[in-house]
C-alpha atoms as a PDB file:
ATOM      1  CA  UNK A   1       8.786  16.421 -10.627  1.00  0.00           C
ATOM      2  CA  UNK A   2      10.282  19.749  -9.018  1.00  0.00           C
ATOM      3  CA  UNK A   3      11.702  17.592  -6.007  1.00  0.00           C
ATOM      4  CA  UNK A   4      13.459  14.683  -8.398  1.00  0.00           C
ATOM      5  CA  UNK A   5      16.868  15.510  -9.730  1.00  0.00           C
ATOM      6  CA  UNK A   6      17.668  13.617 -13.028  1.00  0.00           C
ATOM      7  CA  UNK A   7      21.443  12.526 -13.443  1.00  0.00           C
ATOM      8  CA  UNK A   8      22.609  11.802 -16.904  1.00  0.00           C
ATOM      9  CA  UNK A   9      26.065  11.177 -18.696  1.00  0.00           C
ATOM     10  CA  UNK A  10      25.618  13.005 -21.928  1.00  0.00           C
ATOM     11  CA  UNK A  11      23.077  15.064 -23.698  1.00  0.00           C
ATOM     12  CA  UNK A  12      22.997  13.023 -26.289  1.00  0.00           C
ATOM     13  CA  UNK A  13      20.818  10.297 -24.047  1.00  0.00           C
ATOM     14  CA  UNK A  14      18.130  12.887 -23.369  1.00  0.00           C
ATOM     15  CA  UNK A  15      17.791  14.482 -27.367  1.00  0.00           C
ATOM     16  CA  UNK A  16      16.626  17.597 -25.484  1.00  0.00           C
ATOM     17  CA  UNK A  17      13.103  15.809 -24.874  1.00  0.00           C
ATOM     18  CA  UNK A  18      13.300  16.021 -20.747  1.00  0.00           C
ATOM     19  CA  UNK A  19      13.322  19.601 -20.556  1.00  0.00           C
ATOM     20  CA  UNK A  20      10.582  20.322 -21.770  1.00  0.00           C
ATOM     21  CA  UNK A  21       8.471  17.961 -19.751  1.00  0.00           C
ATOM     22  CA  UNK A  22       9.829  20.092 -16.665  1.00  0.00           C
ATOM     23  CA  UNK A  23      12.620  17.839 -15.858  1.00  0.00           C
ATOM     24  CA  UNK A  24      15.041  19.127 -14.099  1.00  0.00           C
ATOM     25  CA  UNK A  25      18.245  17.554 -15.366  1.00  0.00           C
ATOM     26  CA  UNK A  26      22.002  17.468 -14.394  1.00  0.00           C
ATOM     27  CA  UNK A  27      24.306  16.069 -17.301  1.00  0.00           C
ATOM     28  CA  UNK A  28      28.002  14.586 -15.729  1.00  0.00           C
ATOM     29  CA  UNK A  29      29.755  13.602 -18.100  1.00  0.00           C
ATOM     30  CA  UNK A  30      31.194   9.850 -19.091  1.00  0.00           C
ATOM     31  CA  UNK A  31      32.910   7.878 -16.194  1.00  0.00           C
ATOM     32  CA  UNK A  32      32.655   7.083 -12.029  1.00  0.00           C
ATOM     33  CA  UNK A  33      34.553  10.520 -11.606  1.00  0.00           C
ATOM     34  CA  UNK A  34      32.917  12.866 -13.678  1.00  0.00           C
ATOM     35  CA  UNK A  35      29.692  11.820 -12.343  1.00  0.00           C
ATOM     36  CA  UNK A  36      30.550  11.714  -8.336  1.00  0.00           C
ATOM     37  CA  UNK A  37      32.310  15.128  -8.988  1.00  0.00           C
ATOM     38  CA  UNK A  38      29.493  16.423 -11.087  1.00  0.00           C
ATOM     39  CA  UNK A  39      26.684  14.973  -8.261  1.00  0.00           C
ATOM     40  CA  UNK A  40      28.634  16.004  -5.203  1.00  0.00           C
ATOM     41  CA  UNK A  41      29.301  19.566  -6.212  1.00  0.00           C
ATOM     42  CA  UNK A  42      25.459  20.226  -7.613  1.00  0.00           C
ATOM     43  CA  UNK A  43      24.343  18.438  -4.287  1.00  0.00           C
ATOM     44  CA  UNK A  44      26.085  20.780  -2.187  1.00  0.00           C
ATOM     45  CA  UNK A  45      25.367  23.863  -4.348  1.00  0.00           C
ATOM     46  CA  UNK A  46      21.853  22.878  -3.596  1.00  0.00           C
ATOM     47  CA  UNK A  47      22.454  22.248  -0.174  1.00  0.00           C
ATOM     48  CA  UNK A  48      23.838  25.763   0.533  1.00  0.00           C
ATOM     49  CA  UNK A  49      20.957  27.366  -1.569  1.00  0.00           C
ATOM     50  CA  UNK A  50      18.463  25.432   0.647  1.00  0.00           C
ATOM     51  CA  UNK A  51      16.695  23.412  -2.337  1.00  0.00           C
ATOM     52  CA  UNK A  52      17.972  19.851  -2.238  1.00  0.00           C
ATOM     53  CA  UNK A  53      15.792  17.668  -4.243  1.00  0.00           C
ATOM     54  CA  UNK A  54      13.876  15.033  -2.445  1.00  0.00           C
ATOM     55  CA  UNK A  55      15.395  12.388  -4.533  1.00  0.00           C
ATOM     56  CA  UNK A  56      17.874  11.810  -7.277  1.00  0.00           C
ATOM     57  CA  UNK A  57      17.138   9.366 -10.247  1.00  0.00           C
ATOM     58  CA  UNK A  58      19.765   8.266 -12.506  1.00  0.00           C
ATOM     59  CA  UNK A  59      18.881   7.429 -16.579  1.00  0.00           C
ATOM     60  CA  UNK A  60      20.904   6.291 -18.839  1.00  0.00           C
ATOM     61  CA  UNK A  61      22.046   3.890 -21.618  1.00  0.00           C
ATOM     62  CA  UNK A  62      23.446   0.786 -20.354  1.00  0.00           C
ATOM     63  CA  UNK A  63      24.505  -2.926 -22.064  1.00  0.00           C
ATOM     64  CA  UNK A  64      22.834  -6.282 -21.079  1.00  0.00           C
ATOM     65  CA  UNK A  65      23.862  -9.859 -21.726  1.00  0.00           C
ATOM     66  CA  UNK A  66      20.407 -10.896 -20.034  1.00  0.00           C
ATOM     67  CA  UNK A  67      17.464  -8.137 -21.028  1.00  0.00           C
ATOM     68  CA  UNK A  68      16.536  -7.495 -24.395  1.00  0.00           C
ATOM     69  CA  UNK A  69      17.526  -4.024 -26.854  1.00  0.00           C
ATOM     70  CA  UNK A  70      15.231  -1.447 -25.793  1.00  0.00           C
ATOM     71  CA  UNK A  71      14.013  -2.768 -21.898  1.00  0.00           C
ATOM     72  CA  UNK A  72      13.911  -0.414 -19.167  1.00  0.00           C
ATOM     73  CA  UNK A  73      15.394  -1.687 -16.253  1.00  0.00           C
ATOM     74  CA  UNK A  74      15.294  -0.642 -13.144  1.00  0.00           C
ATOM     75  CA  UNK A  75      18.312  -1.148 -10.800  1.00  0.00           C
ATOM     76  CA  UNK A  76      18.511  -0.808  -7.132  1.00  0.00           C
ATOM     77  CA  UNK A  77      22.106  -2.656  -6.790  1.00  0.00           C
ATOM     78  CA  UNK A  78      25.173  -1.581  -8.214  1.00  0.00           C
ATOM     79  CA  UNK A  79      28.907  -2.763  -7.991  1.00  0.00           C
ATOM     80  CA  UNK A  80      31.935  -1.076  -8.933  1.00  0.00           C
ATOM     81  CA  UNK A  81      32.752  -3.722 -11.362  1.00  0.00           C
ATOM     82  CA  UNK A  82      36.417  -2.535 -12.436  1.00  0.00           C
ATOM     83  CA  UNK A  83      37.463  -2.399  -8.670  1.00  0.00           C
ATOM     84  CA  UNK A  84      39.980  -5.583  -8.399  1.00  0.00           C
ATOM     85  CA  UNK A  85      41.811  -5.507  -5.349  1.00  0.00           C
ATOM     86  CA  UNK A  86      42.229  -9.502  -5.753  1.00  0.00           C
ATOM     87  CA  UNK A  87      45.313  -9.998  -5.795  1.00  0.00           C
ATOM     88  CA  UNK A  88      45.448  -8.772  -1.836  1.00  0.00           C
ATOM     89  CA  UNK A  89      42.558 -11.050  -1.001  1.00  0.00           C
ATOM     90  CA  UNK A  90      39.704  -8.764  -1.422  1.00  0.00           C
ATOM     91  CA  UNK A  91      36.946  -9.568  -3.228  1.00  0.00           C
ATOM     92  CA  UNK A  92      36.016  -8.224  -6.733  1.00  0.00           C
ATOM     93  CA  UNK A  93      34.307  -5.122  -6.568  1.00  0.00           C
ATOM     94  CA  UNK A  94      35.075  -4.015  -2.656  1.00  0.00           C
ATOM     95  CA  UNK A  95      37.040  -1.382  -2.074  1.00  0.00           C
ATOM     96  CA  UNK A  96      39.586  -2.179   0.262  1.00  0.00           C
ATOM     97  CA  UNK A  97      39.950  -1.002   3.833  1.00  0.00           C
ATOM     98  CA  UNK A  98      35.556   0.972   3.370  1.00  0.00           C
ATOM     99  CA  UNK A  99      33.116   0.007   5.751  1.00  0.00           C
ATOM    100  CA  UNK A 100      30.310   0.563   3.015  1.00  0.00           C
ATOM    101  CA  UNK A 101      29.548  -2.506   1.449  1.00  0.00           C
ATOM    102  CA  UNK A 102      30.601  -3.637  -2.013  1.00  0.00           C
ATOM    103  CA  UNK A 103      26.756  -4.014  -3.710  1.00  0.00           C
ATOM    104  CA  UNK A 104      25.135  -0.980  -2.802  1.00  0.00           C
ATOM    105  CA  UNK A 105      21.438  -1.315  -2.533  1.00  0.00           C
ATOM    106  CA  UNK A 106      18.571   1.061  -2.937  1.00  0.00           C
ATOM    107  CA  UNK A 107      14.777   1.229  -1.956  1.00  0.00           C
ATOM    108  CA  UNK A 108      13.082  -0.307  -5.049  1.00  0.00           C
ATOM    109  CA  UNK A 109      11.014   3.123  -6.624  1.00  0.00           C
ATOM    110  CA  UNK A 110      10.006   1.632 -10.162  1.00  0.00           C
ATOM    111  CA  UNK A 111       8.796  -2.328  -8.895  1.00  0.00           C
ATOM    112  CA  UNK A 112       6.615  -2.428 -12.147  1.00  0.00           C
ATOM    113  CA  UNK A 113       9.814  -2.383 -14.010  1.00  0.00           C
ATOM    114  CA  UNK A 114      12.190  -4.937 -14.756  1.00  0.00           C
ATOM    115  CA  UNK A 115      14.909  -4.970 -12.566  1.00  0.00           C
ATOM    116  CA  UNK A 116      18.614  -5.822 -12.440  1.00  0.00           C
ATOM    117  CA  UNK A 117      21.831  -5.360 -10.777  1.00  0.00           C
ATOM    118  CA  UNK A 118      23.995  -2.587 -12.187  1.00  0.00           C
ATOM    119  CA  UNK A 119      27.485  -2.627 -12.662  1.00  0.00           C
ATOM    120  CA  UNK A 120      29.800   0.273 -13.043  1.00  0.00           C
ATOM    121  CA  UNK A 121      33.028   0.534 -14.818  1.00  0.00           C
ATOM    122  CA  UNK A 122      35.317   2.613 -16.742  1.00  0.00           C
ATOM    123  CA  UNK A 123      34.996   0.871 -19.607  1.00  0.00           C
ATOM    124  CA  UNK A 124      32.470   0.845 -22.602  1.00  0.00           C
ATOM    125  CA  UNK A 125      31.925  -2.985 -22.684  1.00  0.00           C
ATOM    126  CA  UNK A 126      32.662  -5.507 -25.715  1.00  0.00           C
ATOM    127  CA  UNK A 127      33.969  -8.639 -24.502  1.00  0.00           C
ATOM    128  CA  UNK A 128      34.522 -10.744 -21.440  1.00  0.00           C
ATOM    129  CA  UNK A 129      34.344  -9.646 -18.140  1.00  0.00           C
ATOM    130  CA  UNK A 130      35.935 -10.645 -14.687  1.00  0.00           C
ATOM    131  CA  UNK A 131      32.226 -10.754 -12.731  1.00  0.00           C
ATOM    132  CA  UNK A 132      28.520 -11.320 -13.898  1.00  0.00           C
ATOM    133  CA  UNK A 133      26.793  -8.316 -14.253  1.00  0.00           C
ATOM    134  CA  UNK A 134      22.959  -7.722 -15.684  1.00  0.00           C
ATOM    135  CA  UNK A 135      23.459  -4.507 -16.473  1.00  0.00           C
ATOM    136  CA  UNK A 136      26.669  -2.759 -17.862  1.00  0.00           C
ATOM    137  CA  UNK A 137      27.253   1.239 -16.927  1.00  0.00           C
ATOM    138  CA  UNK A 138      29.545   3.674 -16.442  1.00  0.00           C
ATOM    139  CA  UNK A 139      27.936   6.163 -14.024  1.00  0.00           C
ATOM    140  CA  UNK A 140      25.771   4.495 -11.573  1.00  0.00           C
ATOM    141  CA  UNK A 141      27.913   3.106  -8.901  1.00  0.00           C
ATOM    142  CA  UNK A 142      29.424   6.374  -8.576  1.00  0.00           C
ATOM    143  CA  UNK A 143      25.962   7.995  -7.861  1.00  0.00           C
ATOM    144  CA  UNK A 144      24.600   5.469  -5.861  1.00  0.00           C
ATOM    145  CA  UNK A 145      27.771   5.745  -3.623  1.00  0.00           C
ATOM    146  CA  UNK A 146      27.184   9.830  -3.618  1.00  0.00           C
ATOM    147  CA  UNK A 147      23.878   9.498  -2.421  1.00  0.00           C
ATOM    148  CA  UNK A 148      24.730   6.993   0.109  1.00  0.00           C
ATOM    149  CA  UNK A 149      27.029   8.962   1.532  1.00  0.00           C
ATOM    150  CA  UNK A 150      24.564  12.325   1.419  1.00  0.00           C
ATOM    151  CA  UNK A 151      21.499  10.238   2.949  1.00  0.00           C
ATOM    152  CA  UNK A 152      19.801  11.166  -0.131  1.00  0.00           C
ATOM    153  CA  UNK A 153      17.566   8.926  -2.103  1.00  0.00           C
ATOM    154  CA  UNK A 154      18.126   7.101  -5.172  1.00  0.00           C
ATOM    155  CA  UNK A 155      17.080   4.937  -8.260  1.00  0.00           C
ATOM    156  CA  UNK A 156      18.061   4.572 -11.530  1.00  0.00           C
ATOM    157  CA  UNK A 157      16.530   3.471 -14.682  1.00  0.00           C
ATOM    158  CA  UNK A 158      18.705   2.029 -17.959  1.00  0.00           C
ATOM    159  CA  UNK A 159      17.891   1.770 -21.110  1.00  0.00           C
ATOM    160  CA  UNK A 160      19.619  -1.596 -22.877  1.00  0.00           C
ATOM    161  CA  UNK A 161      20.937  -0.278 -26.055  1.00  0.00           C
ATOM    162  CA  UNK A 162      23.154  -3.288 -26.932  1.00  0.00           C
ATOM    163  CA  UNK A 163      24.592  -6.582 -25.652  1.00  0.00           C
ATOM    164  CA  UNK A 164      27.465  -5.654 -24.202  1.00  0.00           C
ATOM    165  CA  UNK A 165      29.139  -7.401 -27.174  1.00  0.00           C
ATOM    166  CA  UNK A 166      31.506  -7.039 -30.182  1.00  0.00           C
ATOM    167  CA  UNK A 167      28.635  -5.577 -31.956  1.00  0.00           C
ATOM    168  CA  UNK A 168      27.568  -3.071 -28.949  1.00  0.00           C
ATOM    169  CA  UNK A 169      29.753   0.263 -30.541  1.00  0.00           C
ATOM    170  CA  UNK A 170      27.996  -0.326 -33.298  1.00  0.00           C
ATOM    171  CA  UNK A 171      24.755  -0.377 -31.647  1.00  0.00           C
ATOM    172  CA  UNK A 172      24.727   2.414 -29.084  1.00  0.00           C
ATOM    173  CA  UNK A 173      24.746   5.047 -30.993  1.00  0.00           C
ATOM    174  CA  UNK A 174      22.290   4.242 -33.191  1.00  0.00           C
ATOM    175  CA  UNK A 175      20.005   3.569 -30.425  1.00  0.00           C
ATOM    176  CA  UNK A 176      20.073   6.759 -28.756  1.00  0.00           C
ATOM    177  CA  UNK A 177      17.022   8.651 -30.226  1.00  0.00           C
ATOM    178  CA  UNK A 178      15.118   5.308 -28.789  1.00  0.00           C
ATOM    179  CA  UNK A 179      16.592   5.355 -25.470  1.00  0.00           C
ATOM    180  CA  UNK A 180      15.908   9.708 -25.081  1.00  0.00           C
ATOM    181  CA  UNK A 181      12.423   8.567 -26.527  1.00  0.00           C
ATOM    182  CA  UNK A 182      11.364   5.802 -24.030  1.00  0.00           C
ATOM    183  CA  UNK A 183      13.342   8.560 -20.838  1.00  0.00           C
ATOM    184  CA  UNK A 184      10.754  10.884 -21.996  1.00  0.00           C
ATOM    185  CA  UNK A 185       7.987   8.808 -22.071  1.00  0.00           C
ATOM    186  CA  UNK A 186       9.059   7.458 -18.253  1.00  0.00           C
ATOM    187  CA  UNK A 187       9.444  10.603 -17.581  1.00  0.00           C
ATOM    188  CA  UNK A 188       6.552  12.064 -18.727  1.00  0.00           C
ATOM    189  CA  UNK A 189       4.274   9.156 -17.220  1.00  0.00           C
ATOM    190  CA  UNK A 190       5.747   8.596 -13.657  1.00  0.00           C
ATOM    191  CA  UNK A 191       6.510  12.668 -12.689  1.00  0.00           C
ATOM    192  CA  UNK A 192       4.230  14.613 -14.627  1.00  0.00           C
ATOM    193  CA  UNK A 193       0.683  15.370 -13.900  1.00  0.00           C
END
């Protein structure tokens, strides 16, 4: 578990129960820019200090319109879903004028695990949406495209907390001591010996 970095949004996803396992856990804050800042600088703190991780694994909450409340899922492509260059012919989700591609892909690490397609916006999720997306985030893209860029691996795991829905305000929050609860129990069983 020493060499895995674990990316997070908030606190409030973990409870406090990863720490104490031994996890070694960097929290970024909502949103694609808090978490590539938040990545980029602790990767190249750790770079300088000569103790990059081996591998960095995202977990978080996330909404689904497919997988059930309370499924781990484990993604290995993501999409900037509020990128919408349209208009100038581009298609949804590529960034214009970037010779990385527009679905970033990953090495599956978890193939036991469900698995979906992640997309990433700025946006907490509660109604219709411009592309069709498995799995609704905030963070991912952004640290997928990090780690692209660093040549370091990556994978990340999402809790569904809600269905992306009118209802899924209500229902995020309340599901948070579940989602910290099944984290620490992936945790515990995949990194810890």
């Amino acid at each position: 578990m020493k060499d895995t970095l674990f990316v997070m949004a908030l606190k409030q996803e973990a409870m406090g129960l990863l720490e104490p396992l031994g996890a070694d856990v960097l929290y970024t804050g909502i949103g694609k820019v808090n978490a590539a800042h938040a990545l980029t600088r602790e990767l190249t703190l750790r770079r300088y200090e000569g103790r990059l991780p081996a591998r960095v694994v995202n977990l978080g909450t996330a909404g689904s319109r497919c997988f059930r409340t309370g499924d781990l899922i484990a993604c290995h492509q993501f999409i900037q879903r509020d990128m919408d260059v349209t208009p100038l012919g581009f298609a949804h989700g590529e960034t214009p004028y970037e010779s990385i591609p527009s679905m970033l892909d990953v090495p599956v690490l978890f193939a036991d695990l469900k698995s979906g397609i992640c997309c990433s916006g700025d946006s907490f999720v509660t109604g219709d949406l411009a592309m069709d997306c498995q799995v609704l985030d905030m963070e991912a893209y952004a640290l997928a495209k990090v780690c692209h860029l660093e040549a370091m691996p990556f994978a990340a795991v999402k809790y569904i907390t809600d269905g992306a829905d009118a209802e899924a305000a209500e229902h995020w929050p309340e599901r948070l001591r579940h989602a910290a609860e099944a984290f620490a129990g992936f945790v515990h069983s995949r990194f810890t010996v």
